[in-house]
PDB file of N, CA and C in Angstrom:
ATOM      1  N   UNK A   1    -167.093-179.852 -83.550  1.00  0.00           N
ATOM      2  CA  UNK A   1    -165.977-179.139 -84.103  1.00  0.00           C
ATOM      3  C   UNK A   1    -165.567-178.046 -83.109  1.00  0.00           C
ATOM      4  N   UNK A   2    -164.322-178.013 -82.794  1.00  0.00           N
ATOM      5  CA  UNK A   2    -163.750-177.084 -81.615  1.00  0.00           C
ATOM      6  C   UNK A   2    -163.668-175.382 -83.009  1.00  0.00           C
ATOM      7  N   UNK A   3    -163.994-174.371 -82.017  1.00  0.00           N
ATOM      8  CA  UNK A   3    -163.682-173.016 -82.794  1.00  0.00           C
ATOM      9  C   UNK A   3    -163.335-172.105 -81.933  1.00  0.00           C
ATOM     10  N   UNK A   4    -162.527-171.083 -82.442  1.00  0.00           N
ATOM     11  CA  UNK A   4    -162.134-170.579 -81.224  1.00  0.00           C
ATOM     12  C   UNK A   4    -162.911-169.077 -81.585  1.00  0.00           C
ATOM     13  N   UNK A   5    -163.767-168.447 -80.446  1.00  0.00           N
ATOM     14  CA  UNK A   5    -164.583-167.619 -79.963  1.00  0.00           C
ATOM     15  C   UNK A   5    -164.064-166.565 -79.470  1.00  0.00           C
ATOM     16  N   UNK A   6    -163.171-165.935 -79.247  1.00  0.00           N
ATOM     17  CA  UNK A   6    -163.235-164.692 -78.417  1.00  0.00           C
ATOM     18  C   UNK A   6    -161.903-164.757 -77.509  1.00  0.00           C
ATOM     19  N   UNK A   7    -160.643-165.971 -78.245  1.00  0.00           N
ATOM     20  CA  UNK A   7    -159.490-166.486 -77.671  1.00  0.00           C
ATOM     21  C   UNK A   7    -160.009-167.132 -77.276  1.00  0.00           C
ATOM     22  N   UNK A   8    -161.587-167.920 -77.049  1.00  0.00           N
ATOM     23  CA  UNK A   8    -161.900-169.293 -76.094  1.00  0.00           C
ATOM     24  C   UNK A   8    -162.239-170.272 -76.912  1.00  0.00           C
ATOM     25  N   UNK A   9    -161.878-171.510 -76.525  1.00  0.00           N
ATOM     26  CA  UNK A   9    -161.967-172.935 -77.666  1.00  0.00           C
ATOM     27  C   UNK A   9    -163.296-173.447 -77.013  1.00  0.00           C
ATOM     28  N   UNK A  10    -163.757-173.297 -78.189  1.00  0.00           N
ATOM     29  CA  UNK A  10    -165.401-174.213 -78.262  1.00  0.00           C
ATOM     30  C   UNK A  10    -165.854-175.293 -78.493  1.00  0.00           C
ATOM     31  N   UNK A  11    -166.309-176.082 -77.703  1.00  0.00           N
ATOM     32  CA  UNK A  11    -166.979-177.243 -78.789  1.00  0.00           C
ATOM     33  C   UNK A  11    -168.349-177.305 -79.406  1.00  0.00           C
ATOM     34  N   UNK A  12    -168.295-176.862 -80.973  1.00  0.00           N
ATOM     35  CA  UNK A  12    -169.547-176.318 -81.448  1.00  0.00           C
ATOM     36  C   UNK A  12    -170.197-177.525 -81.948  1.00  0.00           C
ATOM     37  N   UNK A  13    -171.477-178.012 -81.524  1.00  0.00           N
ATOM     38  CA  UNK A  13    -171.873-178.722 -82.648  1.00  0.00           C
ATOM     39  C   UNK A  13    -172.530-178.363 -84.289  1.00  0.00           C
ATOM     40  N   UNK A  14    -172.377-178.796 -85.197  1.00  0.00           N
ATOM     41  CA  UNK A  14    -172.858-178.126 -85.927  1.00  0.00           C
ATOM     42  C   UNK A  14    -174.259-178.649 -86.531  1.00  0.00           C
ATOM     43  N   UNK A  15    -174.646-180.095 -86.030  1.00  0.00           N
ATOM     44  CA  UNK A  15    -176.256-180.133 -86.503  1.00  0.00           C
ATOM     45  C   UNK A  15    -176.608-180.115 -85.261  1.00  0.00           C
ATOM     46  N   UNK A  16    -177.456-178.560 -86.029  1.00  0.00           N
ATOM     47  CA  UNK A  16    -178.014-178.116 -84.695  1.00  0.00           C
ATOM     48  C   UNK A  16    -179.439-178.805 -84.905  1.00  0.00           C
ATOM     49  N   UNK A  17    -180.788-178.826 -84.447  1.00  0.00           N
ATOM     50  CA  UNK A  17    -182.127-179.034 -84.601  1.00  0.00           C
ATOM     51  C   UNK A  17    -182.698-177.530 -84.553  1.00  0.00           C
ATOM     52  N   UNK A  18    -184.221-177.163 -85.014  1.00  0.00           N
ATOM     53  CA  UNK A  18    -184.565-176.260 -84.769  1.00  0.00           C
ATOM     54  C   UNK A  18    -184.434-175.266 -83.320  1.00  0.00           C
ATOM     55  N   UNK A  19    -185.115-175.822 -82.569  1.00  0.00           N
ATOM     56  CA  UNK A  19    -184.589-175.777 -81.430  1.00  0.00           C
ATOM     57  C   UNK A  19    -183.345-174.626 -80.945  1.00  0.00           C
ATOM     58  N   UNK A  20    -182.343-174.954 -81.426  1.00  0.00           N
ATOM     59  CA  UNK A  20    -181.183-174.600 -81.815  1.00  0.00           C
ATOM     60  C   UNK A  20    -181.081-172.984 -82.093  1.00  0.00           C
ATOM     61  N   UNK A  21    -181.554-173.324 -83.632  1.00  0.00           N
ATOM     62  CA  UNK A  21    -181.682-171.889 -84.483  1.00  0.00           C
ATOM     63  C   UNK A  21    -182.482-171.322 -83.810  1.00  0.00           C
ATOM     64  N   UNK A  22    -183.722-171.384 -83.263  1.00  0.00           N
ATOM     65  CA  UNK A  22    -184.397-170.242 -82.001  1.00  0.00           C
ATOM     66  C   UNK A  22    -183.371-169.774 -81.399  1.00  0.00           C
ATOM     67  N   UNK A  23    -182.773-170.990 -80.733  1.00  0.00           N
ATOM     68  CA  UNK A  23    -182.071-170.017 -79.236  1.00  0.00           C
ATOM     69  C   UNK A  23    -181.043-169.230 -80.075  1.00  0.00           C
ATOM     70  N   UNK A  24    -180.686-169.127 -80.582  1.00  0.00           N
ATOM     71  CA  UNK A  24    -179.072-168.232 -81.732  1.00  0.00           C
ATOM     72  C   UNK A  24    -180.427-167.324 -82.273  1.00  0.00           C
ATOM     73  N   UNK A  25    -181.209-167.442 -82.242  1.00  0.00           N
ATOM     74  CA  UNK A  25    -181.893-166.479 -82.935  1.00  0.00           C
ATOM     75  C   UNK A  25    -182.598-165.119 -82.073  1.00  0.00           C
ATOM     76  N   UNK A  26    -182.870-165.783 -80.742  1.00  0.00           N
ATOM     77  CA  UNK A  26    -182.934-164.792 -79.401  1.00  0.00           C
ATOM     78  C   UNK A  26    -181.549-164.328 -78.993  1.00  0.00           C
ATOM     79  N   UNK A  27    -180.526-164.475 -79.511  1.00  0.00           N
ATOM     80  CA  UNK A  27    -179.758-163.814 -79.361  1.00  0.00           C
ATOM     81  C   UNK A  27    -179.510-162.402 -79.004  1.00  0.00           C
ATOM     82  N   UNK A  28    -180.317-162.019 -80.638  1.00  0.00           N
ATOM     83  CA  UNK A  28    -180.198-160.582 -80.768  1.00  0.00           C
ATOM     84  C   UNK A  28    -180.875-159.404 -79.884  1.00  0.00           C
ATOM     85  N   UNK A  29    -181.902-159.876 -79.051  1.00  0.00           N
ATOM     86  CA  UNK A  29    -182.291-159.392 -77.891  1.00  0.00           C
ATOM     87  C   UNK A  29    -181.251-159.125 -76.651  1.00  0.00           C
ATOM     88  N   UNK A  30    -179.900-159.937 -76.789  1.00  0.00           N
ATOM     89  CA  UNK A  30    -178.838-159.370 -75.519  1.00  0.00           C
ATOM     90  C   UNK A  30    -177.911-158.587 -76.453  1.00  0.00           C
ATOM     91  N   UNK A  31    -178.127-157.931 -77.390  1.00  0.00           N
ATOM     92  CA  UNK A  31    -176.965-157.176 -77.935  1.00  0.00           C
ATOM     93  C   UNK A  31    -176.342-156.389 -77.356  1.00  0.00           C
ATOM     94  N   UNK A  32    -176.776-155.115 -76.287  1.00  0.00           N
ATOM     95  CA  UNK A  32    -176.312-154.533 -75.672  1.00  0.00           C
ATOM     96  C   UNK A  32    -174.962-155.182 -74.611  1.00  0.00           C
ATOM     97  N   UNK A  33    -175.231-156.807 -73.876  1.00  0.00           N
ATOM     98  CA  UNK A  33    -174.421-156.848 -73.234  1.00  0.00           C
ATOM     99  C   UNK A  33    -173.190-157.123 -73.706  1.00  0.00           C
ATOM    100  N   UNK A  34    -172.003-157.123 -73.112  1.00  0.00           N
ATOM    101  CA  UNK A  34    -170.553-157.032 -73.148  1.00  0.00           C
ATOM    102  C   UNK A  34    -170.217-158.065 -72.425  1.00  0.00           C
ATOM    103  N   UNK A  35    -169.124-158.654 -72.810  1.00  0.00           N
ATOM    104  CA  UNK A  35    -167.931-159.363 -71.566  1.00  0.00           C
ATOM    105  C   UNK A  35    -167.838-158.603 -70.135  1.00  0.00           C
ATOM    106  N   UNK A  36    -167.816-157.729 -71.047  1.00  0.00           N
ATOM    107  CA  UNK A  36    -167.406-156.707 -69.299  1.00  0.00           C
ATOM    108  C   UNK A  36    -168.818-156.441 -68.372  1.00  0.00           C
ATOM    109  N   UNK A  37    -169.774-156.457 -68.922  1.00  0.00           N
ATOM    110  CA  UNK A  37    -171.300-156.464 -68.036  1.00  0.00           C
ATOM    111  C   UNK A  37    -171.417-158.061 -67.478  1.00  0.00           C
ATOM    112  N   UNK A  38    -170.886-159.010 -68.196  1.00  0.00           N
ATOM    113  CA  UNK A  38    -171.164-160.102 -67.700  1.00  0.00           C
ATOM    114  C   UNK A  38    -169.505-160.533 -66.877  1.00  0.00           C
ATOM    115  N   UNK A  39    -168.836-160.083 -66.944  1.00  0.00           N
ATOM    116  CA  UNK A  39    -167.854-159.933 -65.820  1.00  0.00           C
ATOM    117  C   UNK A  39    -168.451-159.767 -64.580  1.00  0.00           C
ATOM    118  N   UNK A  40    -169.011-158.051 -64.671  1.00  0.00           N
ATOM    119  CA  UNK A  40    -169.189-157.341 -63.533  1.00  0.00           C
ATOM    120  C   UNK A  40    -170.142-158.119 -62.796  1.00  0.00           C
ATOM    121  N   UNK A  41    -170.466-159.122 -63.070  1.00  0.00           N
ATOM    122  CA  UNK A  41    -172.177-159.088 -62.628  1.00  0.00           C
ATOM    123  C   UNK A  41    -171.656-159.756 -61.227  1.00  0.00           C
ATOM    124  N   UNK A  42    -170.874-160.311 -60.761  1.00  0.00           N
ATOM    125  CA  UNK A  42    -170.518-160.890 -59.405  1.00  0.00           C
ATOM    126  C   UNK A  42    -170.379-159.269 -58.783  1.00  0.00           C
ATOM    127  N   UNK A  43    -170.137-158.607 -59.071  1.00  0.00           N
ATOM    128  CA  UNK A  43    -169.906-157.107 -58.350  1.00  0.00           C
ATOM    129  C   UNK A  43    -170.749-156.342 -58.142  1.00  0.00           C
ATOM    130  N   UNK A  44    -172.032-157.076 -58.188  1.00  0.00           N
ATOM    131  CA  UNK A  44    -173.121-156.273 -57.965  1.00  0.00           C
ATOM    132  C   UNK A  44    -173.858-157.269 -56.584  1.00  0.00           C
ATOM    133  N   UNK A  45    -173.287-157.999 -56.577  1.00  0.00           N
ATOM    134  CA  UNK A  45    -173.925-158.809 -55.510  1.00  0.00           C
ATOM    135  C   UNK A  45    -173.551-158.278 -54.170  1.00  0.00           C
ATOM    136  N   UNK A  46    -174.426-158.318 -53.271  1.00  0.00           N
ATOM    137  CA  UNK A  46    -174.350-157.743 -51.711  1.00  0.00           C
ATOM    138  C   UNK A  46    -173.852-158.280 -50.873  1.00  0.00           C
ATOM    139  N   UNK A  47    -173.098-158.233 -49.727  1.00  0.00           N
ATOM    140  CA  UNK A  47    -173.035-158.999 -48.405  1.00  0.00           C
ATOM    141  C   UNK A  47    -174.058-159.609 -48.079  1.00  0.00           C
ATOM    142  N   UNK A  48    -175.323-158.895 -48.147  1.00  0.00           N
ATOM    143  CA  UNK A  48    -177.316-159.183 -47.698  1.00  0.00           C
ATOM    144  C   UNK A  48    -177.375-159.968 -48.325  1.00  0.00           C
ATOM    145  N   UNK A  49    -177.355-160.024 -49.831  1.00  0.00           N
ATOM    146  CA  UNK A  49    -178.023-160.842 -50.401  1.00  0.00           C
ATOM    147  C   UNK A  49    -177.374-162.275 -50.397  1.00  0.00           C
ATOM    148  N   UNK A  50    -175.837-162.157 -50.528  1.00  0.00           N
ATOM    149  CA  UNK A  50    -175.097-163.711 -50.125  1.00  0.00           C
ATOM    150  C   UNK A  50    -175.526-164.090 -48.580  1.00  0.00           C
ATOM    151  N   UNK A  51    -175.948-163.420 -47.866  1.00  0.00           N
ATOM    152  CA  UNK A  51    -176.238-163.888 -45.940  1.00  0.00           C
ATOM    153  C   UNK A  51    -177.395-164.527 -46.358  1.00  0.00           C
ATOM    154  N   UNK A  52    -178.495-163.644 -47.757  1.00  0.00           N
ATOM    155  CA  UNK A  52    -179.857-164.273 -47.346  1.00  0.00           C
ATOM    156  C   UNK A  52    -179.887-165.723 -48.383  1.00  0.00           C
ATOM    157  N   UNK A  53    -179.075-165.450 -49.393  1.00  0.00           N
ATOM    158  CA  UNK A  53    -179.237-166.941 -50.051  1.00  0.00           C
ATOM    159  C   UNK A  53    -179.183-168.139 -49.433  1.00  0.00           C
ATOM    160  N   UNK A  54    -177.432-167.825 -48.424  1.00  0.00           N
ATOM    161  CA  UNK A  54    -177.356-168.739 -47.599  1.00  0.00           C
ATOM    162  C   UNK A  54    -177.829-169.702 -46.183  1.00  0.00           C
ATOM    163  N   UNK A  55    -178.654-168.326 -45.752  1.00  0.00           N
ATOM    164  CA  UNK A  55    -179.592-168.742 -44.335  1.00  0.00           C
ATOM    165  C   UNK A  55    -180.718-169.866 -45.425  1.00  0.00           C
ATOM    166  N   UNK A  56    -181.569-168.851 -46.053  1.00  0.00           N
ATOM    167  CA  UNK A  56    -182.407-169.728 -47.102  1.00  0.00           C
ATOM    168  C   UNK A  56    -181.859-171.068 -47.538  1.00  0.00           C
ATOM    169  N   UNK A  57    -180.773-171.182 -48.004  1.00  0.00           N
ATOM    170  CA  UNK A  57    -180.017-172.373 -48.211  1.00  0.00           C
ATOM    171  C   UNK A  57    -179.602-173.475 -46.896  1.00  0.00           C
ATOM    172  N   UNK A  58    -179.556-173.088 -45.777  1.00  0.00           N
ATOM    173  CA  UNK A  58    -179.549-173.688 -44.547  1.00  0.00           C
ATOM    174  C   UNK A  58    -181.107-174.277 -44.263  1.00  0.00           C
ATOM    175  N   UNK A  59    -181.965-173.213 -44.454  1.00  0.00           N
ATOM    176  CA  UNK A  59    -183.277-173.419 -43.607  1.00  0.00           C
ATOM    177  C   UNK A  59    -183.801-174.643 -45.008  1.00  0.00           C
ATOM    178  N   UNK A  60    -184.056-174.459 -46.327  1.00  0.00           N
ATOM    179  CA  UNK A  60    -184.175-175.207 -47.007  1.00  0.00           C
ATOM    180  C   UNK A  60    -183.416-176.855 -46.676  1.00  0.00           C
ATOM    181  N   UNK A  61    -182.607-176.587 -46.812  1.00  0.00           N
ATOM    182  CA  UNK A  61    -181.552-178.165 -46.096  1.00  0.00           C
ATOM    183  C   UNK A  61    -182.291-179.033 -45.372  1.00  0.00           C
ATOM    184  N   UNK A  62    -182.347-177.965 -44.263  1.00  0.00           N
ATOM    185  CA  UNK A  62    -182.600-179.122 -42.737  1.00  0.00           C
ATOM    186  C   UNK A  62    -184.684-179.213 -43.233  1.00  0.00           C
ATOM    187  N   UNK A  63    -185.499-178.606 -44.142  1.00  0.00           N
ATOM    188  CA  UNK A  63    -186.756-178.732 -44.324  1.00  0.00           C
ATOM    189  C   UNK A  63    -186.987-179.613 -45.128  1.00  0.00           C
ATOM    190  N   UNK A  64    -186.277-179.698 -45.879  1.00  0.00           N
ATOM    191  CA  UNK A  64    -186.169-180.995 -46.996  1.00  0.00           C
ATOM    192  C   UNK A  64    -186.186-182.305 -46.668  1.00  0.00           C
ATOM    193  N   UNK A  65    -185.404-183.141 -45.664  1.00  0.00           N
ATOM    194  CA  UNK A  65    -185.386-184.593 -45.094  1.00  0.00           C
ATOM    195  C   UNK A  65    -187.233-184.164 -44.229  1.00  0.00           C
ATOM    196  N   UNK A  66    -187.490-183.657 -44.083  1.00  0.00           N
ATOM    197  CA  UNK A  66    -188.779-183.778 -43.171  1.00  0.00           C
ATOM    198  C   UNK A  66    -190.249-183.595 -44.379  1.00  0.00           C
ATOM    199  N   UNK A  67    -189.832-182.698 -44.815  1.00  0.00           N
ATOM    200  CA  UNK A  67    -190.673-182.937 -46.170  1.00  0.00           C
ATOM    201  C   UNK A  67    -190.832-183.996 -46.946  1.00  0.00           C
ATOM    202  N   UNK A  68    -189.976-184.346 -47.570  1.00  0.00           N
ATOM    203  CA  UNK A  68    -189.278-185.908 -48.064  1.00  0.00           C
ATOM    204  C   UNK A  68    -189.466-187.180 -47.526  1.00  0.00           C
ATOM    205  N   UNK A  69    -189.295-187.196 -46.485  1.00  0.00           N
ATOM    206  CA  UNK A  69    -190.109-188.257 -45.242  1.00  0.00           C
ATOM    207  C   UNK A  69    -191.726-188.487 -45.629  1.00  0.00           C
ATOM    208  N   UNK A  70    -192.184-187.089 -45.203  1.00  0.00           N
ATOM    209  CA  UNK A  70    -193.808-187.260 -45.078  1.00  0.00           C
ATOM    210  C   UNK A  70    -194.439-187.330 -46.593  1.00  0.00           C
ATOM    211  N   UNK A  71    -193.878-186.803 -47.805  1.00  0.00           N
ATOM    212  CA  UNK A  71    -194.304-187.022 -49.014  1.00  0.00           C
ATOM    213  C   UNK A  71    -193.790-188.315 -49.087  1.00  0.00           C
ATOM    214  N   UNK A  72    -192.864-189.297 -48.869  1.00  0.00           N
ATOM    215  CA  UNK A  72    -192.335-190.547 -48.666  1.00  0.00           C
ATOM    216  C   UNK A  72    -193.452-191.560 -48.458  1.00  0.00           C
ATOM    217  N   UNK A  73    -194.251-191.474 -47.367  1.00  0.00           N
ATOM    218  CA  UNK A  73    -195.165-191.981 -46.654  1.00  0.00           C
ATOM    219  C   UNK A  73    -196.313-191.684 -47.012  1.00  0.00           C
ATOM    220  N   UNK A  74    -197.136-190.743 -47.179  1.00  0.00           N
ATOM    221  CA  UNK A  74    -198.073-190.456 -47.968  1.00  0.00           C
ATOM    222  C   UNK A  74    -198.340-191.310 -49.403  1.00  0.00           C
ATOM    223  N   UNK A  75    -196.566-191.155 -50.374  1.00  0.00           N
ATOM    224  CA  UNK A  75    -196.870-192.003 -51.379  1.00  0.00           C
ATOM    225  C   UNK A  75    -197.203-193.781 -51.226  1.00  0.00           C
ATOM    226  N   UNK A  76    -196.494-193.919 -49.588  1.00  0.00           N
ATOM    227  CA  UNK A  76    -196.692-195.660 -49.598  1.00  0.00           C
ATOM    228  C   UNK A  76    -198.171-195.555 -49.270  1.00  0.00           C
ATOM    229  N   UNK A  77    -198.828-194.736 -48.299  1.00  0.00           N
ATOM    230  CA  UNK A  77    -199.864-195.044 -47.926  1.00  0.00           C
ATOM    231  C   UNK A  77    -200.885-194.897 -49.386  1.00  0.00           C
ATOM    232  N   UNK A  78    -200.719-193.912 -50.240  1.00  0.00           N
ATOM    233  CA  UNK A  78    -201.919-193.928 -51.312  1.00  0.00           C
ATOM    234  C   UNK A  78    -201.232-195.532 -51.920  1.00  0.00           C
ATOM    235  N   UNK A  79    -200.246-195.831 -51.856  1.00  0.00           N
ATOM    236  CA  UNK A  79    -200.096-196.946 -52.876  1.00  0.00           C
ATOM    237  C   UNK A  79    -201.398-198.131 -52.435  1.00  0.00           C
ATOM    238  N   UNK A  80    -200.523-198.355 -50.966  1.00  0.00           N
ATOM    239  CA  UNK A  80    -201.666-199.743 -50.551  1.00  0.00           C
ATOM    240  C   UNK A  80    -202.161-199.169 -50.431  1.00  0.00           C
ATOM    241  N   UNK A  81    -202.928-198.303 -50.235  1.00  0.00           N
ATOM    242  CA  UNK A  81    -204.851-197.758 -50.568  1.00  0.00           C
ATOM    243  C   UNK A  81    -204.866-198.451 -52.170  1.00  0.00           C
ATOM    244  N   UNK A  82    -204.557-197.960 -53.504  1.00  0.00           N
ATOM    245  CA  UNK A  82    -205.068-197.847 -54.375  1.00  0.00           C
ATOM    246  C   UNK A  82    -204.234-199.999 -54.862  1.00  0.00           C
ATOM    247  N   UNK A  83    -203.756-200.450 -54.218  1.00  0.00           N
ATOM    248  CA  UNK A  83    -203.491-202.013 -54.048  1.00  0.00           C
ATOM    249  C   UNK A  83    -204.845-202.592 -53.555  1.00  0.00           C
ATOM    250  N   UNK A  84    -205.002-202.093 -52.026  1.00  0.00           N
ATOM    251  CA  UNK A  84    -206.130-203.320 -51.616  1.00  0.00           C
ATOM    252  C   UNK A  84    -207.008-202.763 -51.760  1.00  0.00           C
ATOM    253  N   UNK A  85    -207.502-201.689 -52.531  1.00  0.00           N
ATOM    254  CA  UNK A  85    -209.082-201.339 -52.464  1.00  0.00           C
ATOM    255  C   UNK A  85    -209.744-202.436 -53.678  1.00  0.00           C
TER     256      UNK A  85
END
């Protein structure tokens, strides 16, 4: 069922599972925040900290195919180990 929230159209489901009612129920622990705190929150971010996500995000990249490879190979080699033993 679509509802509209705050001028924003929702698509709510309404059987929720327990599950559900927890998370709506931790709610009340963010009462303090606002639209406007969760606006701002890109405005708190640094030049530093976008340079370091992104180097991290580079160096991660190019470590990944080499990682991936050797966990690759490792898994064939335990396979035929645990085949022809």
């Amino acid at each position: 069922m679509w509802e509209c929230i705050n001028g924003e159209w929702i698509w709510m489901d309404k059987e929720m599972g327990a599950d559900e009612y927890e998370r709506q129920n931790a709610i009340g622990s963010y009462e303090d925040y606002s639209p406007a705190n969760v606006r701002a929150h890109g405005k708190r971010l640094s030049a530093g900290g976008v340079a370091a996500g992104v180097a991290g995000g580079m160096i991660a990249a190019k470590a990944a195919p080499r990682i991936g490879g050797w966990l690759l190979w490792m898994a064939l080699f335990l396979t035929l180990a645990m085949v022809f033993s």
